[in-house]
PDB file of N, CA and C in Angstrom:
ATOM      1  N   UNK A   1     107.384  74.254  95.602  1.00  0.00           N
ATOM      2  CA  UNK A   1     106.018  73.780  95.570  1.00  0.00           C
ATOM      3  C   UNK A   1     105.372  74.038  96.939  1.00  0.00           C
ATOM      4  N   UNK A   2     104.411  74.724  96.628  1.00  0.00           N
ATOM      5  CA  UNK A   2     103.328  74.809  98.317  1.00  0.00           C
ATOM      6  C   UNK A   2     103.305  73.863  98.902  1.00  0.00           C
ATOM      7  N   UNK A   3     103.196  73.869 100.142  1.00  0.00           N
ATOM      8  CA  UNK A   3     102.669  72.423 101.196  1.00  0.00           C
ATOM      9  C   UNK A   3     100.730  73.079 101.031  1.00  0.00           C
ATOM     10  N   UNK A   4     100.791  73.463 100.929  1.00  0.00           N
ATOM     11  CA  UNK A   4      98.968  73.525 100.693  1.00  0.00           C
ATOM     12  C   UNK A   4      98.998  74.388  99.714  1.00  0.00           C
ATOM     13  N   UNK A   5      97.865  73.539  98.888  1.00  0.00           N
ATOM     14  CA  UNK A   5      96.679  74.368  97.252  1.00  0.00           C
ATOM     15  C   UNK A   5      96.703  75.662  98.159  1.00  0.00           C
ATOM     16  N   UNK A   6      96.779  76.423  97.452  1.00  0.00           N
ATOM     17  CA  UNK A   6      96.433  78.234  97.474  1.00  0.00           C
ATOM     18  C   UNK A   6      94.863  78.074  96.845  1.00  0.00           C
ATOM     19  N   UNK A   7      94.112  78.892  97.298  1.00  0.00           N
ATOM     20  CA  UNK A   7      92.830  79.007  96.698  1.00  0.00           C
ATOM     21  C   UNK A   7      92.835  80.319  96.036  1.00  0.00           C
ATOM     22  N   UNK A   8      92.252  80.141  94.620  1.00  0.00           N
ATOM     23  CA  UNK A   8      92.842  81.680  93.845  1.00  0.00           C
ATOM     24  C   UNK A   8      91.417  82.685  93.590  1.00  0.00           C
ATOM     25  N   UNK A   9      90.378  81.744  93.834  1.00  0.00           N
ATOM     26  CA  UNK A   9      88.990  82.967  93.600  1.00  0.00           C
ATOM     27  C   UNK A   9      88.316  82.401  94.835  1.00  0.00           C
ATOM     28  N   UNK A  10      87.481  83.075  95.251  1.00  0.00           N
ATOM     29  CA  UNK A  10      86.315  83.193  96.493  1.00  0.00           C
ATOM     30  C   UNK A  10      84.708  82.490  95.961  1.00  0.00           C
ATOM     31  N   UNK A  11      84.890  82.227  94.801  1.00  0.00           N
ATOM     32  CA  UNK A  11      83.829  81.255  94.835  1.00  0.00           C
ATOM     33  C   UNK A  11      82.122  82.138  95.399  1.00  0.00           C
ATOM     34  N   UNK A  12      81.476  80.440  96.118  1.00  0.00           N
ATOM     35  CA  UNK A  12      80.191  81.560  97.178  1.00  0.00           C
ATOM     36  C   UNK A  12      80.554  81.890  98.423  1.00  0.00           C
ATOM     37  N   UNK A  13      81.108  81.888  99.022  1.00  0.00           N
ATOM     38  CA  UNK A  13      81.708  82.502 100.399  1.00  0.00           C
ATOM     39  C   UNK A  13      81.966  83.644 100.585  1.00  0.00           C
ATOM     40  N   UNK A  14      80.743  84.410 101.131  1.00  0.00           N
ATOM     41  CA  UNK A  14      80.809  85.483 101.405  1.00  0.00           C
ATOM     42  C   UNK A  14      82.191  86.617 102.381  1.00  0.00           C
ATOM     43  N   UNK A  15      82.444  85.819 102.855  1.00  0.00           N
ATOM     44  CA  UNK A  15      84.184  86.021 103.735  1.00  0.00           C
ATOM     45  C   UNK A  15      85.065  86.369 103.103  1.00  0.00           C
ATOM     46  N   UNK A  16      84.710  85.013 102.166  1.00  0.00           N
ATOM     47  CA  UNK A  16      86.421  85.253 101.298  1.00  0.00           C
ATOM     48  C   UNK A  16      86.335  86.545 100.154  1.00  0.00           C
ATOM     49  N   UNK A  17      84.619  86.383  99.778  1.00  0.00           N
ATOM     50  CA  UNK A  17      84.445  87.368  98.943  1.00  0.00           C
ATOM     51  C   UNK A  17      84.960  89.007  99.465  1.00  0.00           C
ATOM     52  N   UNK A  18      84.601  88.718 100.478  1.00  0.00           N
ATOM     53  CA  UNK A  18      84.897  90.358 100.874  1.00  0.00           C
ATOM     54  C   UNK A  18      86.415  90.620 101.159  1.00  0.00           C
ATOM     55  N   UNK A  19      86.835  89.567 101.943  1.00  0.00           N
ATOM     56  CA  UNK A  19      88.314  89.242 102.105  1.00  0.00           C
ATOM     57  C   UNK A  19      89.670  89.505 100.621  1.00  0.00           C
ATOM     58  N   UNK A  20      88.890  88.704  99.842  1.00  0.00           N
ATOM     59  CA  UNK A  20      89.953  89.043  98.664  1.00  0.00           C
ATOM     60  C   UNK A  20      89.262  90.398  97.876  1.00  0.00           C
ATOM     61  N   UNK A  21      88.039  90.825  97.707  1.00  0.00           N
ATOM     62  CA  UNK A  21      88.035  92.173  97.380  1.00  0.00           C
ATOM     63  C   UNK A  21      88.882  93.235  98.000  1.00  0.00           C
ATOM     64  N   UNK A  22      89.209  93.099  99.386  1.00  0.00           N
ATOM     65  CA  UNK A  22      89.550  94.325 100.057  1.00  0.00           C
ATOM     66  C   UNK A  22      91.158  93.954 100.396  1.00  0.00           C
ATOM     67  N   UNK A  23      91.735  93.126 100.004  1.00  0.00           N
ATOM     68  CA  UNK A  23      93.014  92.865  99.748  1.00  0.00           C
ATOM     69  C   UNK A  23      93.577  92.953  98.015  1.00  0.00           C
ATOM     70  N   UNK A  24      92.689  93.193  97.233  1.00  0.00           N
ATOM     71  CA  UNK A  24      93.475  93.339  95.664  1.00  0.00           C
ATOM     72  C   UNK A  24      92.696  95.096  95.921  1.00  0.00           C
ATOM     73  N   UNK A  25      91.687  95.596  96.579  1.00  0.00           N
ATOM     74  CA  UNK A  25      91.695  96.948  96.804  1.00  0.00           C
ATOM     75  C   UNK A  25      93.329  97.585  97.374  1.00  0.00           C
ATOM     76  N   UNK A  26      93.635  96.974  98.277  1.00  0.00           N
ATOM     77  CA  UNK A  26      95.019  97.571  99.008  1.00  0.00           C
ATOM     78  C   UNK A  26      96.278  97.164  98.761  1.00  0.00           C
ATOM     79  N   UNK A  27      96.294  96.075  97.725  1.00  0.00           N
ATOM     80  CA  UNK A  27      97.415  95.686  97.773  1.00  0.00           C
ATOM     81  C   UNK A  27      97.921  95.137  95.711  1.00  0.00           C
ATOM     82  N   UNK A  28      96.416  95.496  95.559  1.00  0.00           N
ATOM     83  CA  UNK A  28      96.234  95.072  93.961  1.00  0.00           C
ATOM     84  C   UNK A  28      96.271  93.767  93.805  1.00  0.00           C
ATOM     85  N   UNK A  29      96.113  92.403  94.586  1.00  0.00           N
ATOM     86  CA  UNK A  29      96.485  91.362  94.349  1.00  0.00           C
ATOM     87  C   UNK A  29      95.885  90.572  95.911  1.00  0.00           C
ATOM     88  N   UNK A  30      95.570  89.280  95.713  1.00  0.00           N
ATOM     89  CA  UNK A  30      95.158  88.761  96.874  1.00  0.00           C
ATOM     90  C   UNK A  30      96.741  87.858  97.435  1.00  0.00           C
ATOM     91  N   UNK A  31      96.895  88.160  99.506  1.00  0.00           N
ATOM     92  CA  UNK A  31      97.943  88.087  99.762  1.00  0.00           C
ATOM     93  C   UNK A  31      97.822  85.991  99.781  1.00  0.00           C
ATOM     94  N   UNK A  32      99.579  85.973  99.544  1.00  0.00           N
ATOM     95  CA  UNK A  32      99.304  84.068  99.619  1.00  0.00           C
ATOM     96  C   UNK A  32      98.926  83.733 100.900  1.00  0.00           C
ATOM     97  N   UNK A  33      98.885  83.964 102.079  1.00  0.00           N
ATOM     98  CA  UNK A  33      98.778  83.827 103.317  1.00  0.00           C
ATOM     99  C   UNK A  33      96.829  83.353 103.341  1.00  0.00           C
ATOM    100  N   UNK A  34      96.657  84.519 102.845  1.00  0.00           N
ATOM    101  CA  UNK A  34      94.663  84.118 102.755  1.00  0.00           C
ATOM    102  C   UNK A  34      94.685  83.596 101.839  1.00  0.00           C
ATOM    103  N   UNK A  35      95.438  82.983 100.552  1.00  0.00           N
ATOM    104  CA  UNK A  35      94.516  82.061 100.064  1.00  0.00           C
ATOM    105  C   UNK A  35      95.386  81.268 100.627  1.00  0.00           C
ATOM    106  N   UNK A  36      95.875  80.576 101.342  1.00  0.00           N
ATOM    107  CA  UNK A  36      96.315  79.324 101.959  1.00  0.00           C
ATOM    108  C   UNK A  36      94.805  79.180 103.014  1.00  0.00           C
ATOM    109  N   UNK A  37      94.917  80.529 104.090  1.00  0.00           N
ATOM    110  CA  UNK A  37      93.821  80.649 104.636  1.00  0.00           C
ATOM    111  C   UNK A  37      92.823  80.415 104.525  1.00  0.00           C
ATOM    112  N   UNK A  38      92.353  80.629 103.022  1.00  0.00           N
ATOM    113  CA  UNK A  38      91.045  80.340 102.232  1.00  0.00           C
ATOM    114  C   UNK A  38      90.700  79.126 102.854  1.00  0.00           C
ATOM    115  N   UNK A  39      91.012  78.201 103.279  1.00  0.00           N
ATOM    116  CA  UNK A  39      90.751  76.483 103.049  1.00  0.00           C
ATOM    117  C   UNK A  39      89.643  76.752 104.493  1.00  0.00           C
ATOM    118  N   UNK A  40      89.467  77.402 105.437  1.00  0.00           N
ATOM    119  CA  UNK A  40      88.928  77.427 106.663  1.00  0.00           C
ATOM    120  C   UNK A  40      88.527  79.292 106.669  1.00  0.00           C
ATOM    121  N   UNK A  41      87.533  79.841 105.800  1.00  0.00           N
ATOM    122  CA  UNK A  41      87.336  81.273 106.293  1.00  0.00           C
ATOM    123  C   UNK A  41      86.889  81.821 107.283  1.00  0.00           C
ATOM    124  N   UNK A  42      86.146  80.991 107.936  1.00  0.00           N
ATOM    125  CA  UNK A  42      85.738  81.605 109.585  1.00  0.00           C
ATOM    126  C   UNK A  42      87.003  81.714 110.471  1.00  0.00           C
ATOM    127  N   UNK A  43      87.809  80.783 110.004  1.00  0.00           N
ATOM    128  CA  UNK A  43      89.552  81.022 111.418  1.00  0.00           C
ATOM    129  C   UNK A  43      90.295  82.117 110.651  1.00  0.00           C
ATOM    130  N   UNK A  44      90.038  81.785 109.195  1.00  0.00           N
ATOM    131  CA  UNK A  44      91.137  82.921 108.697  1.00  0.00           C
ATOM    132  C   UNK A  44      90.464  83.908 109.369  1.00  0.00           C
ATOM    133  N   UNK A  45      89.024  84.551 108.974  1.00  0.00           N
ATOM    134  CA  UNK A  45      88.232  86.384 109.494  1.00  0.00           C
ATOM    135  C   UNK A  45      88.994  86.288 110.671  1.00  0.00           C
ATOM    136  N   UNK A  46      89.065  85.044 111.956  1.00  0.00           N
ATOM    137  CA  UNK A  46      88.787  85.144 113.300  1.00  0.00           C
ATOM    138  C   UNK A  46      90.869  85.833 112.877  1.00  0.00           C
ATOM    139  N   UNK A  47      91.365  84.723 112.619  1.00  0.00           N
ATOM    140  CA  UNK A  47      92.834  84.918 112.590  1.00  0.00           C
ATOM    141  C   UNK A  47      93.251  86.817 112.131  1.00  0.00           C
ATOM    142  N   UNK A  48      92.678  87.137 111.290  1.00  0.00           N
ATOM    143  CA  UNK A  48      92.987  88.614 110.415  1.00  0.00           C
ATOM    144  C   UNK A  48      91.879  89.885 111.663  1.00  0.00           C
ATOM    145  N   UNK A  49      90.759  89.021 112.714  1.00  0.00           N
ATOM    146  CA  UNK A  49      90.682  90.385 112.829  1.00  0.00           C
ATOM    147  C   UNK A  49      91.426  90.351 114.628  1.00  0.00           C
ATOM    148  N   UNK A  50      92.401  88.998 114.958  1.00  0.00           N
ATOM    149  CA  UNK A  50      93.297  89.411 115.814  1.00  0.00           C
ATOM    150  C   UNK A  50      94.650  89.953 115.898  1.00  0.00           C
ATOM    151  N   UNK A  51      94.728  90.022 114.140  1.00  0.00           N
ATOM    152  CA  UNK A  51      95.941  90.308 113.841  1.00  0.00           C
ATOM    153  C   UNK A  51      95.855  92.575 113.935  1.00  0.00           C
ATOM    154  N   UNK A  52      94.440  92.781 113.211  1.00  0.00           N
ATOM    155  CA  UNK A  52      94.066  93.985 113.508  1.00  0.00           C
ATOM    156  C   UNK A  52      93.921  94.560 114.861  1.00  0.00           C
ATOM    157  N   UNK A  53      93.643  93.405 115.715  1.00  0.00           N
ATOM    158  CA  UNK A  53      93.431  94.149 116.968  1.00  0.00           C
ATOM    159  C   UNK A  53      94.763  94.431 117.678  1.00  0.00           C
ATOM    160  N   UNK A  54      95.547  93.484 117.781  1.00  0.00           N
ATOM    161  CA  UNK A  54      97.104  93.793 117.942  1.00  0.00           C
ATOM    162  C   UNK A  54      97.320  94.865 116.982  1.00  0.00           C
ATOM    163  N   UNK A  55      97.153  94.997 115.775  1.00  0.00           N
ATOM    164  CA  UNK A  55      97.950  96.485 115.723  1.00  0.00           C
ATOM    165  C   UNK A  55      97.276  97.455 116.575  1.00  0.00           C
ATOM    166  N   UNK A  56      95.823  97.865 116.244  1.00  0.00           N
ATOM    167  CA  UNK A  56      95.465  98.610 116.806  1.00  0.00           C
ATOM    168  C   UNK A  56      95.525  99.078 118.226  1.00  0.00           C
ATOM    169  N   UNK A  57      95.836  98.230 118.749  1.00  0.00           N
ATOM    170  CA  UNK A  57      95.680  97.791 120.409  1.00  0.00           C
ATOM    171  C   UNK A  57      97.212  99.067 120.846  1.00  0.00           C
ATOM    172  N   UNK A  58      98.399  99.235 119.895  1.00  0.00           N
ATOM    173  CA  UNK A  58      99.538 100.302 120.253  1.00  0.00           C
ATOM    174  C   UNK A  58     100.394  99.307 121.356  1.00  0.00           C
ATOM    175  N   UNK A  59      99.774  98.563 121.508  1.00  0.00           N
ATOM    176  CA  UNK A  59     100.714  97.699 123.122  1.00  0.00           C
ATOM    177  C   UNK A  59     102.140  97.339 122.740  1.00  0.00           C
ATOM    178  N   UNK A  60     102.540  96.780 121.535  1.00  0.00           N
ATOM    179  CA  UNK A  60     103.772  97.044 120.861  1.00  0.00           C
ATOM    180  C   UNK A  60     104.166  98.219 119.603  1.00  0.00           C
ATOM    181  N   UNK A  61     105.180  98.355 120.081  1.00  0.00           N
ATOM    182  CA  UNK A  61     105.829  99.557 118.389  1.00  0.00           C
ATOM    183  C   UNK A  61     105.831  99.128 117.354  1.00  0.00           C
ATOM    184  N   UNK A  62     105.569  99.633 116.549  1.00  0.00           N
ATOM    185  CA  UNK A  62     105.473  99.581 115.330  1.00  0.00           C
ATOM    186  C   UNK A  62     106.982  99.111 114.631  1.00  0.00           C
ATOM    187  N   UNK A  63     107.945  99.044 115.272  1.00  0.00           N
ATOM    188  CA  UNK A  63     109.055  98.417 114.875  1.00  0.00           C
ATOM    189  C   UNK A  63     109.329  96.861 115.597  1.00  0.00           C
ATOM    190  N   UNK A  64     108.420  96.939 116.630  1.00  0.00           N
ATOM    191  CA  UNK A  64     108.678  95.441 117.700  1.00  0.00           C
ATOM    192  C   UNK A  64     107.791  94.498 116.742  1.00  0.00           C
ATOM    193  N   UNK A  65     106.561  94.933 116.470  1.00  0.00           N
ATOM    194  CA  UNK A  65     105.578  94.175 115.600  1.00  0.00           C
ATOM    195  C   UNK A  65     106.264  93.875 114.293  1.00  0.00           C
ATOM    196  N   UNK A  66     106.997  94.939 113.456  1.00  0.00           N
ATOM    197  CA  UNK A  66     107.517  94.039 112.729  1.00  0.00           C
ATOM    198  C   UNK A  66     108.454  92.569 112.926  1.00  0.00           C
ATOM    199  N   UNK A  67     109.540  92.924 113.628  1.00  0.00           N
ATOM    200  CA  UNK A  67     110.191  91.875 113.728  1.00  0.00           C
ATOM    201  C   UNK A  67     109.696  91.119 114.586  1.00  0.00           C
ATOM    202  N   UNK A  68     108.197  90.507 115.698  1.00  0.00           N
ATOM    203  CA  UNK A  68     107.583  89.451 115.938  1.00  0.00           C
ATOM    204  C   UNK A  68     106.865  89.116 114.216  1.00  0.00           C
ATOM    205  N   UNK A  69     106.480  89.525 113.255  1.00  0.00           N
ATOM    206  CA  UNK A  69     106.218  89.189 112.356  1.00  0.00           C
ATOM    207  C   UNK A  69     107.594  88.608 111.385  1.00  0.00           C
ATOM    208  N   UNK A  70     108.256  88.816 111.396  1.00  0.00           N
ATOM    209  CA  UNK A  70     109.332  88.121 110.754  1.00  0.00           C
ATOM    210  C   UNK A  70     109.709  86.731 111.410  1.00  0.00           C
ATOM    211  N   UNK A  71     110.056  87.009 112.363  1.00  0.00           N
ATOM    212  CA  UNK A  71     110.644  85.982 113.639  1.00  0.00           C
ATOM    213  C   UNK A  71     109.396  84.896 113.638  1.00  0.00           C
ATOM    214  N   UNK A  72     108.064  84.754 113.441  1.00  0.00           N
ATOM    215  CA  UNK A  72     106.825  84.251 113.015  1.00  0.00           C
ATOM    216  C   UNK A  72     106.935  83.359 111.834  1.00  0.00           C
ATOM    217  N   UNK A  73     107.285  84.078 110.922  1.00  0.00           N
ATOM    218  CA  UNK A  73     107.483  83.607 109.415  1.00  0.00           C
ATOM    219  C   UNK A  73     108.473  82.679 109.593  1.00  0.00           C
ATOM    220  N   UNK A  74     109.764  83.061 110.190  1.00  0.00           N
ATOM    221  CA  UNK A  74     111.177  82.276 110.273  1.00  0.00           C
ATOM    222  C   UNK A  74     110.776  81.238 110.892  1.00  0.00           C
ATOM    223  N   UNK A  75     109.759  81.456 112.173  1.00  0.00           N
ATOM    224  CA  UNK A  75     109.597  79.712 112.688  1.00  0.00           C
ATOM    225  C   UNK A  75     108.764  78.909 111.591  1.00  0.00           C
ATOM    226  N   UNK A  76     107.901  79.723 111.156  1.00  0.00           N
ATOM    227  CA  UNK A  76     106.940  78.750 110.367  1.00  0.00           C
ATOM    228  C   UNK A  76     107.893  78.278 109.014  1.00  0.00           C
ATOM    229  N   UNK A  77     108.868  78.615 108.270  1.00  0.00           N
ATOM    230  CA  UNK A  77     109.455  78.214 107.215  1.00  0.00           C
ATOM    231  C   UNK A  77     109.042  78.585 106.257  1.00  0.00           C
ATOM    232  N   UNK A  78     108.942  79.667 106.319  1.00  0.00           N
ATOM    233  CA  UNK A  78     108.558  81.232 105.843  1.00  0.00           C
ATOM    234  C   UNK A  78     109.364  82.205 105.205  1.00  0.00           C
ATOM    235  N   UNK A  79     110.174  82.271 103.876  1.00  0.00           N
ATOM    236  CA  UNK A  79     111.140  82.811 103.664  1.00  0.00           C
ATOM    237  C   UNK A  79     110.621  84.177 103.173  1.00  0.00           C
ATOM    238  N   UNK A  80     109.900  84.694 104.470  1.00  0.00           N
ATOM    239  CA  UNK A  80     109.150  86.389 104.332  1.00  0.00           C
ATOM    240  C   UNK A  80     110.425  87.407 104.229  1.00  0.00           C
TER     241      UNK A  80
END
């Protein structure tokens, strides 16, 4: 059972609207992470476009970033 409601449609919120369009565009499906996120969409955008800038940014490898993303999940209780 979730520790937080998942939010499953975007409703009027223009954020989320665009947010879960362009995640069932890339992935066919909206990820659980944003709709947990859903509950606050201005921190989630703020949260997703620092997560883009770290990739983009090259400052870690593309193999280091994965496993800080795992190691992330594992603290949070995250069975990613």
């Amino acid at each position: 059972m979730p520790r937080v409601r998942e939010i499953e449609e975007p409703g009027d919120d223009p954020i989320l609207a665009e947010t879960f369009a362009r995640e069932r565009e890339l992935f066919g499906f909206v990820l659980n992470p944003t709709k947990v996120q859903a509950h606050t969409p201005g921190i989630m955008k703020a949260a997703k476009q620092l997560s883009l800038a770290v990739d983009r940014s090259g400052l870690l490898p593309k193999e280091l970033l994965a496993l800080v993303n795992v190691r992330v999940a594992l603290i949070n209780g995250c069975p990613f």
